[in-house]
C-alpha atoms as a PDB file:
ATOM      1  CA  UNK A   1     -31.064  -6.244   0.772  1.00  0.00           C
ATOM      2  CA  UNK A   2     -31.745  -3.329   3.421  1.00  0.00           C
ATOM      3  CA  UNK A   3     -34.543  -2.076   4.728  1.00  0.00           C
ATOM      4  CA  UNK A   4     -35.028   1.731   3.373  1.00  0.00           C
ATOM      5  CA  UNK A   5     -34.087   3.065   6.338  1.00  0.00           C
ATOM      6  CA  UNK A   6     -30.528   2.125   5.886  1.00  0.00           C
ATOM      7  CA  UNK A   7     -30.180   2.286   1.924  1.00  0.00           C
ATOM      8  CA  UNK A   8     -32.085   5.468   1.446  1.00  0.00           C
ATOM      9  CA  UNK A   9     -32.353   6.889   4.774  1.00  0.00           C
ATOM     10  CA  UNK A  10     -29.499   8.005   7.682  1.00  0.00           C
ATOM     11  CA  UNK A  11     -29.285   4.421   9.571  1.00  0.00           C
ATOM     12  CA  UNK A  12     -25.590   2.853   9.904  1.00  0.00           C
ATOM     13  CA  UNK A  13     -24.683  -0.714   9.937  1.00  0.00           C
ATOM     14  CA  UNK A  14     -21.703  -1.529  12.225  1.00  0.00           C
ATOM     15  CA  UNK A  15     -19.125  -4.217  12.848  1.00  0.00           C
ATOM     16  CA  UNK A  16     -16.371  -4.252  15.105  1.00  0.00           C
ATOM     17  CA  UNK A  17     -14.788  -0.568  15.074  1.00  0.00           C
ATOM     18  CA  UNK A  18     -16.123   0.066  11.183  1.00  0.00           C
ATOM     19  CA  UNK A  19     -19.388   1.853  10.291  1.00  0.00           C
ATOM     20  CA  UNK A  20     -21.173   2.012   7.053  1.00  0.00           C
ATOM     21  CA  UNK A  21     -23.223   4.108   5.589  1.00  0.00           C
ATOM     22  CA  UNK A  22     -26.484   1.579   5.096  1.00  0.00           C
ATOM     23  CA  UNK A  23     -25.134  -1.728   4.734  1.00  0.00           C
ATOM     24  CA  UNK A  24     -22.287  -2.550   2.128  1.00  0.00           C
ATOM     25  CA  UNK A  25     -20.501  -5.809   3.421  1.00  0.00           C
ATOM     26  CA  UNK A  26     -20.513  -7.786   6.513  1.00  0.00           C
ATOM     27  CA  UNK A  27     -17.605 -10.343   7.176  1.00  0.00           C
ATOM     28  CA  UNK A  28     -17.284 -13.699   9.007  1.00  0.00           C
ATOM     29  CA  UNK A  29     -15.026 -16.117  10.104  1.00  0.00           C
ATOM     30  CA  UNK A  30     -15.377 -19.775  11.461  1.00  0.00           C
ATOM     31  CA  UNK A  31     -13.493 -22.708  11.950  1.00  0.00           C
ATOM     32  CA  UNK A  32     -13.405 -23.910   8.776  1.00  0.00           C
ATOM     33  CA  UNK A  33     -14.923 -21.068   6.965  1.00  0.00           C
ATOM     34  CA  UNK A  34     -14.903 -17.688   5.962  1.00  0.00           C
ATOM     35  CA  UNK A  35     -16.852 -15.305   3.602  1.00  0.00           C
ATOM     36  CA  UNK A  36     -18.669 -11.795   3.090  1.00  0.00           C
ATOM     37  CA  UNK A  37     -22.093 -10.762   2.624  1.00  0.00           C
ATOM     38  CA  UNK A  38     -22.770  -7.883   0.472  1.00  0.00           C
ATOM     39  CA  UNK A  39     -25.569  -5.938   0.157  1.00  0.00           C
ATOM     40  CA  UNK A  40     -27.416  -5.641  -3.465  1.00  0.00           C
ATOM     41  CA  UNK A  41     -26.059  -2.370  -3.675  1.00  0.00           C
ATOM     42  CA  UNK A  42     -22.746  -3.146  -3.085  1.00  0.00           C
ATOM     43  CA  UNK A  43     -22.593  -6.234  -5.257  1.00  0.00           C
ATOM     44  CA  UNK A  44     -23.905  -4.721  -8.469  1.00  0.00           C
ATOM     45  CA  UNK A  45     -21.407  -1.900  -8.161  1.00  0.00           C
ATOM     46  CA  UNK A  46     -18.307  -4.636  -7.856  1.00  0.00           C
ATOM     47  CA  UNK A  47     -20.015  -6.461 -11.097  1.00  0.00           C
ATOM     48  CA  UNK A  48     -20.194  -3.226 -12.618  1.00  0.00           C
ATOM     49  CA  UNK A  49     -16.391  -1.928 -12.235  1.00  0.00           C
ATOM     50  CA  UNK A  50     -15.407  -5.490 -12.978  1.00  0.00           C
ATOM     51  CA  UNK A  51     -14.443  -6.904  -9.442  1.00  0.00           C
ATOM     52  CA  UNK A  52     -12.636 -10.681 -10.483  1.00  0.00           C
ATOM     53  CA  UNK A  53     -13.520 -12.079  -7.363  1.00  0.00           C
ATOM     54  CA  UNK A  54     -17.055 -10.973  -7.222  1.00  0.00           C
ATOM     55  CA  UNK A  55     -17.044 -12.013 -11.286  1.00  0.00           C
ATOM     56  CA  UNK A  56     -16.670 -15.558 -10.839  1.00  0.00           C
ATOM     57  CA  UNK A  57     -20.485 -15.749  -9.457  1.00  0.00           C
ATOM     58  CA  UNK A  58     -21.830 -14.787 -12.642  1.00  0.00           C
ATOM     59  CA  UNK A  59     -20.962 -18.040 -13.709  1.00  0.00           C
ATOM     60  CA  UNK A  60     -21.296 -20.267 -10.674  1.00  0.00           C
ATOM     61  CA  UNK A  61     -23.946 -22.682 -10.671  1.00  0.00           C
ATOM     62  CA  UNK A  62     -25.767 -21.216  -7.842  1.00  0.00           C
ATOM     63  CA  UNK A  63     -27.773 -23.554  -4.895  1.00  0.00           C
ATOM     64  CA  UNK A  64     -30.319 -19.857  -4.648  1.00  0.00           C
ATOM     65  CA  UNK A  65     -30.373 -17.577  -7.266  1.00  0.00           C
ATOM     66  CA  UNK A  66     -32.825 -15.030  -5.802  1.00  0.00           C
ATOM     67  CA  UNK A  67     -32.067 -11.787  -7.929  1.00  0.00           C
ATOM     68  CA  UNK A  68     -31.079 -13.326 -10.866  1.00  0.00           C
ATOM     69  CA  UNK A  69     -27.587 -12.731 -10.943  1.00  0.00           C
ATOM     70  CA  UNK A  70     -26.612 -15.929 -12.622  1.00  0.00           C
ATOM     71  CA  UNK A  71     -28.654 -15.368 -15.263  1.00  0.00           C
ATOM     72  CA  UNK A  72     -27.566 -14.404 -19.059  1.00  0.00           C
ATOM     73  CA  UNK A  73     -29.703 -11.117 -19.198  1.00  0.00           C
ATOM     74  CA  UNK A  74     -27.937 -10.309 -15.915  1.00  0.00           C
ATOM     75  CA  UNK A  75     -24.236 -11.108 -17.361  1.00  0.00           C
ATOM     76  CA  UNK A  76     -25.375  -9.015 -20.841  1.00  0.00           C
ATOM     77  CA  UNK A  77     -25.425  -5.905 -18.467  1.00  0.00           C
ATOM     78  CA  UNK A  78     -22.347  -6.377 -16.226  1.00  0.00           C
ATOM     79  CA  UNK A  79     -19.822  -8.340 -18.491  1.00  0.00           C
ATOM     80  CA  UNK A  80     -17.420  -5.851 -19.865  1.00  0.00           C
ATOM     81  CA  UNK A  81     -13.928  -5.550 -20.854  1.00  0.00           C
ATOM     82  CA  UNK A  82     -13.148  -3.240 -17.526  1.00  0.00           C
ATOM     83  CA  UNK A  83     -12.574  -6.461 -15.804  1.00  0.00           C
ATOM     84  CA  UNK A  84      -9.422  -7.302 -18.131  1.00  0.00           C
ATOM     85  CA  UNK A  85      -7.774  -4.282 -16.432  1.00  0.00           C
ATOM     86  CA  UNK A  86      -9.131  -5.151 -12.910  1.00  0.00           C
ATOM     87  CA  UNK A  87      -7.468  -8.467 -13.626  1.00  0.00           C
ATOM     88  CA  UNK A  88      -4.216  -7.586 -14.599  1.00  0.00           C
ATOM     89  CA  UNK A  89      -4.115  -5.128 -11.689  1.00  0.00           C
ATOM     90  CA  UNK A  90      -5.429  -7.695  -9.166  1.00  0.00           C
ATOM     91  CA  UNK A  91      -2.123  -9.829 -10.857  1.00  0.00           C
ATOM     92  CA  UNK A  92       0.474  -7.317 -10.547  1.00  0.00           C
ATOM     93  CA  UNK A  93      -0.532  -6.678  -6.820  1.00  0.00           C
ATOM     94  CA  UNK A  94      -0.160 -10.265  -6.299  1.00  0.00           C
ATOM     95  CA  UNK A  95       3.128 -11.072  -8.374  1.00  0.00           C
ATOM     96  CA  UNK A  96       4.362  -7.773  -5.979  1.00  0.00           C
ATOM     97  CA  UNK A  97       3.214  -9.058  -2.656  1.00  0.00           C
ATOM     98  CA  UNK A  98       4.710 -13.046  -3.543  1.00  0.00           C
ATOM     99  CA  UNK A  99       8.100 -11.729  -4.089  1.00  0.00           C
ATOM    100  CA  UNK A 100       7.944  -8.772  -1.456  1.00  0.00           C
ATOM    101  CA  UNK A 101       8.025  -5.685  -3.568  1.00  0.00           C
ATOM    102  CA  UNK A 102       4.471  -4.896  -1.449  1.00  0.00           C
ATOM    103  CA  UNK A 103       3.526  -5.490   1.580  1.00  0.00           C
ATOM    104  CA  UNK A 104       1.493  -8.613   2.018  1.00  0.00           C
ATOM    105  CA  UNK A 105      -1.676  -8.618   4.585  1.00  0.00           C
ATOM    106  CA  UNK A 106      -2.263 -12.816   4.722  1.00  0.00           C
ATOM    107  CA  UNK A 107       1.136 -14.329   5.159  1.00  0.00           C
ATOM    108  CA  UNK A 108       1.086 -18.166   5.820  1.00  0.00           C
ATOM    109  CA  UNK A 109       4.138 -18.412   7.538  1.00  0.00           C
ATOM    110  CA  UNK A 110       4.225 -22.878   7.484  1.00  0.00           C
ATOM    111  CA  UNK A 111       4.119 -22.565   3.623  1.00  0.00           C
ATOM    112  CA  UNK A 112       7.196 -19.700   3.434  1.00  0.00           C
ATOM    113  CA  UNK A 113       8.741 -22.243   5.607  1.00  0.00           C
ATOM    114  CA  UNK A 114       8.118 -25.116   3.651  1.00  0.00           C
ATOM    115  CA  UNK A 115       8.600 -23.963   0.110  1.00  0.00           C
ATOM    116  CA  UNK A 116      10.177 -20.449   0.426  1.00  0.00           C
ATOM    117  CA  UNK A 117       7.070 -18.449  -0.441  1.00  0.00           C
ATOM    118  CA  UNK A 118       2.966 -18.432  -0.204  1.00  0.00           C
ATOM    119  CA  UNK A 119       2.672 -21.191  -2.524  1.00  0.00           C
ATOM    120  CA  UNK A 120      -1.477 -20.332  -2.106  1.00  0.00           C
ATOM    121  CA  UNK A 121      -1.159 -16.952  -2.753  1.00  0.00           C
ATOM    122  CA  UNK A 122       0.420 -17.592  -6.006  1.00  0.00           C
ATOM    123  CA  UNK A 123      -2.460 -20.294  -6.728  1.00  0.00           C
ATOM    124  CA  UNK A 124      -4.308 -17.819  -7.215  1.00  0.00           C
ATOM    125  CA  UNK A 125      -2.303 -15.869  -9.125  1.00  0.00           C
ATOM    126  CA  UNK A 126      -2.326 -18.108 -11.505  1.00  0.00           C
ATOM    127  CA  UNK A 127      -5.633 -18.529 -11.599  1.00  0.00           C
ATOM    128  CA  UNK A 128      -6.305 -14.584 -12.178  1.00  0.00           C
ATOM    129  CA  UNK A 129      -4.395 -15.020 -15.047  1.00  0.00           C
ATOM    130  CA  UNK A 130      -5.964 -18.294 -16.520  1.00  0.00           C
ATOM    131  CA  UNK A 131      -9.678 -16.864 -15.623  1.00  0.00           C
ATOM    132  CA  UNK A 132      -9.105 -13.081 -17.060  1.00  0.00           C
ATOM    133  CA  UNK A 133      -7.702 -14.430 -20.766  1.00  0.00           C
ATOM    134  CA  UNK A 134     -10.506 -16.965 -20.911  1.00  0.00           C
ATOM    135  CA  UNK A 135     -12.976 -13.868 -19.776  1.00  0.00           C
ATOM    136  CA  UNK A 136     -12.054 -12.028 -22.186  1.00  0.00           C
ATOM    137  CA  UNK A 137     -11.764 -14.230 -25.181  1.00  0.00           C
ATOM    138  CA  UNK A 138     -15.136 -15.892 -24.387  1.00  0.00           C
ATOM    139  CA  UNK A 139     -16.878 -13.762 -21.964  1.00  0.00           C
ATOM    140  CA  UNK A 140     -17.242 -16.410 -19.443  1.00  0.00           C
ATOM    141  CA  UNK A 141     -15.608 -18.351 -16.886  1.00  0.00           C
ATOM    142  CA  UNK A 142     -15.680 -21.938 -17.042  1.00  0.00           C
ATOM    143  CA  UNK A 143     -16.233 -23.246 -13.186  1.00  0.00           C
ATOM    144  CA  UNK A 144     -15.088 -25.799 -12.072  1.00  0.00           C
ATOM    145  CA  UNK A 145     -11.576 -24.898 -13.812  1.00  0.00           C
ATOM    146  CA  UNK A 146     -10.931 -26.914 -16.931  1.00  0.00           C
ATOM    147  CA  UNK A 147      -8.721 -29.900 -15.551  1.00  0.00           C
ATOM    148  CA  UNK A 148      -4.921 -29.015 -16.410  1.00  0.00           C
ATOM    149  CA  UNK A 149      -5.611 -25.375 -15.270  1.00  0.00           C
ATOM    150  CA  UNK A 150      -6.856 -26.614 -11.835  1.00  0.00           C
ATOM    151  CA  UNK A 151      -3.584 -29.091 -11.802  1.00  0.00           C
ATOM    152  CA  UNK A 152      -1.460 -26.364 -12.043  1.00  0.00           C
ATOM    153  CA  UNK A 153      -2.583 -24.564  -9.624  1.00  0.00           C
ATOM    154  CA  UNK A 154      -3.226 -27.656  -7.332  1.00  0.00           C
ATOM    155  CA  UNK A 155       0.341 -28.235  -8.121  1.00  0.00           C
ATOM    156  CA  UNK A 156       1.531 -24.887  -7.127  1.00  0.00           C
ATOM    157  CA  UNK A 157       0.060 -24.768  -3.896  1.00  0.00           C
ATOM    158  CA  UNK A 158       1.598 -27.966  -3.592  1.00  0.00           C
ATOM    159  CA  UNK A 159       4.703 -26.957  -3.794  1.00  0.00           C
ATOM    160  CA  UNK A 160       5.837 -28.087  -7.175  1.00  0.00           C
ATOM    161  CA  UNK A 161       6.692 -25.172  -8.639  1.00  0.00           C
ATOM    162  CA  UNK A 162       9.518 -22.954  -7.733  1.00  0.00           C
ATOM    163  CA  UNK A 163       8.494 -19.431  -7.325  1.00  0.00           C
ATOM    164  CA  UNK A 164      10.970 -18.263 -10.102  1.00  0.00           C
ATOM    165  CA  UNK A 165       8.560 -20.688 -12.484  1.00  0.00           C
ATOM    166  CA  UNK A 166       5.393 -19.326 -10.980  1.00  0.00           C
ATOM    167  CA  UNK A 167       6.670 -15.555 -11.567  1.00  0.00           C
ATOM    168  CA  UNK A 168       7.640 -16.360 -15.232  1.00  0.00           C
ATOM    169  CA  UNK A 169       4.220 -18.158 -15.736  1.00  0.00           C
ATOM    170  CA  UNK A 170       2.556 -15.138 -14.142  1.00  0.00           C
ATOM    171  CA  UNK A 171       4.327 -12.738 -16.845  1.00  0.00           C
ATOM    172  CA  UNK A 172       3.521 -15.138 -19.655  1.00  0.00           C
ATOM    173  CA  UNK A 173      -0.581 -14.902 -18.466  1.00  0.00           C
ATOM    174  CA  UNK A 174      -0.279 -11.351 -18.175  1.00  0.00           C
ATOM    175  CA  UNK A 175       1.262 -10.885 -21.606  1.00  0.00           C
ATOM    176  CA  UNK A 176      -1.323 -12.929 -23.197  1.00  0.00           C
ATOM    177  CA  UNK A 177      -4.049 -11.235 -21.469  1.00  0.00           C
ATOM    178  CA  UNK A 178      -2.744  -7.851 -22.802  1.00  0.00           C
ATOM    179  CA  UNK A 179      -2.980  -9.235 -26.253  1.00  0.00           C
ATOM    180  CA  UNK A 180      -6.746 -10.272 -25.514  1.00  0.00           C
ATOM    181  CA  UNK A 181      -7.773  -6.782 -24.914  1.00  0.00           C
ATOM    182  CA  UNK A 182      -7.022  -5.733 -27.721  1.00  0.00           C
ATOM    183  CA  UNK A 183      -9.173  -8.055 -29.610  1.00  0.00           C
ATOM    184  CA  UNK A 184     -11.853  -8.869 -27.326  1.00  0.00           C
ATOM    185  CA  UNK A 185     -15.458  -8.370 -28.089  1.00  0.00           C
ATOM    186  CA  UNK A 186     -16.518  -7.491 -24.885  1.00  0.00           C
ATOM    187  CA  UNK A 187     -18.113  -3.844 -24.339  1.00  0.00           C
ATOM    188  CA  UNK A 188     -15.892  -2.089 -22.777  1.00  0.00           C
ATOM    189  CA  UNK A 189     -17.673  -0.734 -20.034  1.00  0.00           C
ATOM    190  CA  UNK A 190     -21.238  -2.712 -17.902  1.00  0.00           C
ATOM    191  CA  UNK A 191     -24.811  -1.023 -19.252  1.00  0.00           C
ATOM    192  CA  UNK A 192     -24.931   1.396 -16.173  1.00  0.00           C
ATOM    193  CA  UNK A 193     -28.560   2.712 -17.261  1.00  0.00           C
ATOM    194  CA  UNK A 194     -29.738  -0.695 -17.189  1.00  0.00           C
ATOM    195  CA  UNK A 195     -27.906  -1.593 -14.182  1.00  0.00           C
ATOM    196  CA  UNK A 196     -29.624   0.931 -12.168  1.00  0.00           C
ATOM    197  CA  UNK A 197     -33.016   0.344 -13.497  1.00  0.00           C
ATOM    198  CA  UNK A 198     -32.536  -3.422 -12.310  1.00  0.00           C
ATOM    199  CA  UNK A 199     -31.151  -2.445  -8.853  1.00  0.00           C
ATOM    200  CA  UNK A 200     -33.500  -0.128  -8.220  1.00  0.00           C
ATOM    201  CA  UNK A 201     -36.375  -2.011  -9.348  1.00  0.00           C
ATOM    202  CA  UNK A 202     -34.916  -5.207  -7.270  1.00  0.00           C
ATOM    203  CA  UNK A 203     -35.067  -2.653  -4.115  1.00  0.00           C
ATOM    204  CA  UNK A 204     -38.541  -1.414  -4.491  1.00  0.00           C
ATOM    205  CA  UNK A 205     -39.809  -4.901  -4.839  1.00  0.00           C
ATOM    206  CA  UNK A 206     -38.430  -5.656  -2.198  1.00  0.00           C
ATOM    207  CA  UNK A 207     -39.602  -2.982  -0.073  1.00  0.00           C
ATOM    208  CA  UNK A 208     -42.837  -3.417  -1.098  1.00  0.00           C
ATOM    209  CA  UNK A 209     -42.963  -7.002  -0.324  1.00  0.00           C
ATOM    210  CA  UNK A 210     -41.801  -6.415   3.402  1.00  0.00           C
ATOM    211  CA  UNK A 211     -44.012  -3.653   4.201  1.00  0.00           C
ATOM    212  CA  UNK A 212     -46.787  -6.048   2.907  1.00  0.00           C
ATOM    213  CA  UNK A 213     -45.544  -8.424   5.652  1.00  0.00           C
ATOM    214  CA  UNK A 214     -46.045  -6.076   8.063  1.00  0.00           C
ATOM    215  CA  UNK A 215     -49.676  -5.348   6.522  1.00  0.00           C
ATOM    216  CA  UNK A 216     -50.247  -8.783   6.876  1.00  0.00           C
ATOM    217  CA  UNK A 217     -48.619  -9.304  10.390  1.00  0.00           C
ATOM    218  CA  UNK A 218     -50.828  -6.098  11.981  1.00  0.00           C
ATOM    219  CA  UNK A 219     -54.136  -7.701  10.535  1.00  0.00           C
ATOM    220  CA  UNK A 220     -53.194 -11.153  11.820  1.00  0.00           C
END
């Protein structure tokens, strides 16, 4: 979380040539890893309009879990069935960019080689699909996935499938996911009033607790 000066007051976080108002996401990249920090703001606002990435954390099974997040009260407020139209979107951009009606940012050009087309890429569109209709059957996302949706995709980015099957497979997912919001129980949009009561009381906890630290530090 930030300090107050750069949530609430005029302070900028920057990185490379982008600036931020406060602090919304950092980005890093290793050998062997990459990922994103987000700040509390940030991240309940992603849960909120249904972000599919970002989703999948509500239902992790988390090493820290200091805010709560994986928690059921938590999911009760965010869980909504936005997120079914996040996911089809996120599945139509993906569909667009494997079979180049859209431009596509991450190409991995050994796999094109190898098997004609991003056989990762459309792993995970796959998975968008098989992760959105149990979402919004169930309300949940079963992690790790259940064992012949995580050979399928295994087998895609393998190179088992032809794209033409992935593409059909895609539509099929899609299809079936449209017939899911229809009947899903979800609400259809995250508790907003109780989301900002939680954020904001999550902030001036924290605030509080680090100015105490100071206190503390001072009287030494």
């Amino acid at each position: 979380m930030e300090p107050e000066a750069y949530r609430i007051g005029l302070k900028n976080y920057s990185q490379g040539k982008n600036h931020q108002h406060g602090f919304e996401q950092h980005e890093f990249n290793g050998d062997n890893y990459e990922g994103t920090v987000y700040g509390l703001w940030k991240l309940a606002s992603m849960f909120a309009e249904g972000n599919p990435t970002i989703l999948t954390l509500l239902f992790a099974d988390p090493i820290r879990d200091d805010y709560g997040i994986c928690t059921p009260e938590f999911r009760k407020i965010v869980v909504s069935a936005r997120s079914g139209h996040r996911f089809m979107k996120y599945m139509e951009a993906q569909r667009k960019s494997m079979i180049g009606e859209r431009a596509q940012h991450v190409k991995r050009l050994e796999l094109i080689d190898a098997y004609g087309y991003d056989t990762k890429f459309a792993g995970h569109l796959i998975r968008l699909g098989y992760q959105g209709i149990e979402f919004l059957y169930q309300g949940t996302i079963t992690l790790p996935m259940p064992e012949y949706q995580r050979g399928n995709v295994l087998a895609i980015r393998a190179g088992k499938w032809t794209m033409d099957e992935v593409v059909q497979a895609s539509l099929d997912l899609q299809a079936e996911m449209e017939a899911a919001m229809v009947v899903t129980d979800l609400q259809p949009e995250a508790d907003w009033e109780a989301l900002n009561d939680w954020v904001v009381g999550k902030y001036n906890t924290f605030w509080v607790r680090e100015k105490q630290k100071v206190l503390d530090f001072r009287a030494g």
